[in-house]
Protein backbone atom coordinates (compact mmCIF):
# COMPACT_ATOMS: atom_id res chain seq x y z
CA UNK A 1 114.41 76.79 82.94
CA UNK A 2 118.04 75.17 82.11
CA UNK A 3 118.04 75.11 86.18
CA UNK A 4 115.10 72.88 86.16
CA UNK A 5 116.18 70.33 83.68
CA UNK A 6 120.02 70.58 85.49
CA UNK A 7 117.97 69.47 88.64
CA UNK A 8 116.60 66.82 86.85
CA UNK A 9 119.25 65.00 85.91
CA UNK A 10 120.85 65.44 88.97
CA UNK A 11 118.14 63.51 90.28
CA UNK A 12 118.48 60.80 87.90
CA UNK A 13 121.80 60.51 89.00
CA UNK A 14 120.99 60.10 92.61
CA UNK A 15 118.66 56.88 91.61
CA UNK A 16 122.16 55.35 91.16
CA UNK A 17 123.38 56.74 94.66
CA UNK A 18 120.13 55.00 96.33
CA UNK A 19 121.08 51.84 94.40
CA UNK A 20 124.67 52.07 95.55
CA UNK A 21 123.02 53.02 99.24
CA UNK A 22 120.85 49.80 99.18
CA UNK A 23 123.48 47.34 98.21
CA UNK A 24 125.57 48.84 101.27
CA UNK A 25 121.79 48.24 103.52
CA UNK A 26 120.89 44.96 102.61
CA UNK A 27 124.35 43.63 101.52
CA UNK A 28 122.94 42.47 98.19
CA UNK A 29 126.39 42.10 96.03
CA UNK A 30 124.20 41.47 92.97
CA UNK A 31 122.68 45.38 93.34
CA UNK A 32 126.65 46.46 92.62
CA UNK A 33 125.72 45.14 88.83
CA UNK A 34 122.33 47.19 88.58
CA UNK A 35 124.31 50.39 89.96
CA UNK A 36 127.43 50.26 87.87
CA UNK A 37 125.39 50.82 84.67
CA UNK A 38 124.90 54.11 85.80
């Protein structure tokens, strides 16, 4: 199941891509802090 957990994190990973996606959305400058800590 390594493929499984591989997916997994991948998806983790995205959370910080949606972050990153929202900041460009709503313009927030203060959602570049909660997405470089990724």
């Amino acid at each position: 199941m390594k493929m499984a957990e591989d997916g997994i994190s991948a998806w983790l990973n995205s959370q910080c891509f949606v972050l990153g996606l929202w900041e460009r959305i709503l313009g927030e400058r203060k959602m570049i802090v909660a997405s470089s800590n990724c």
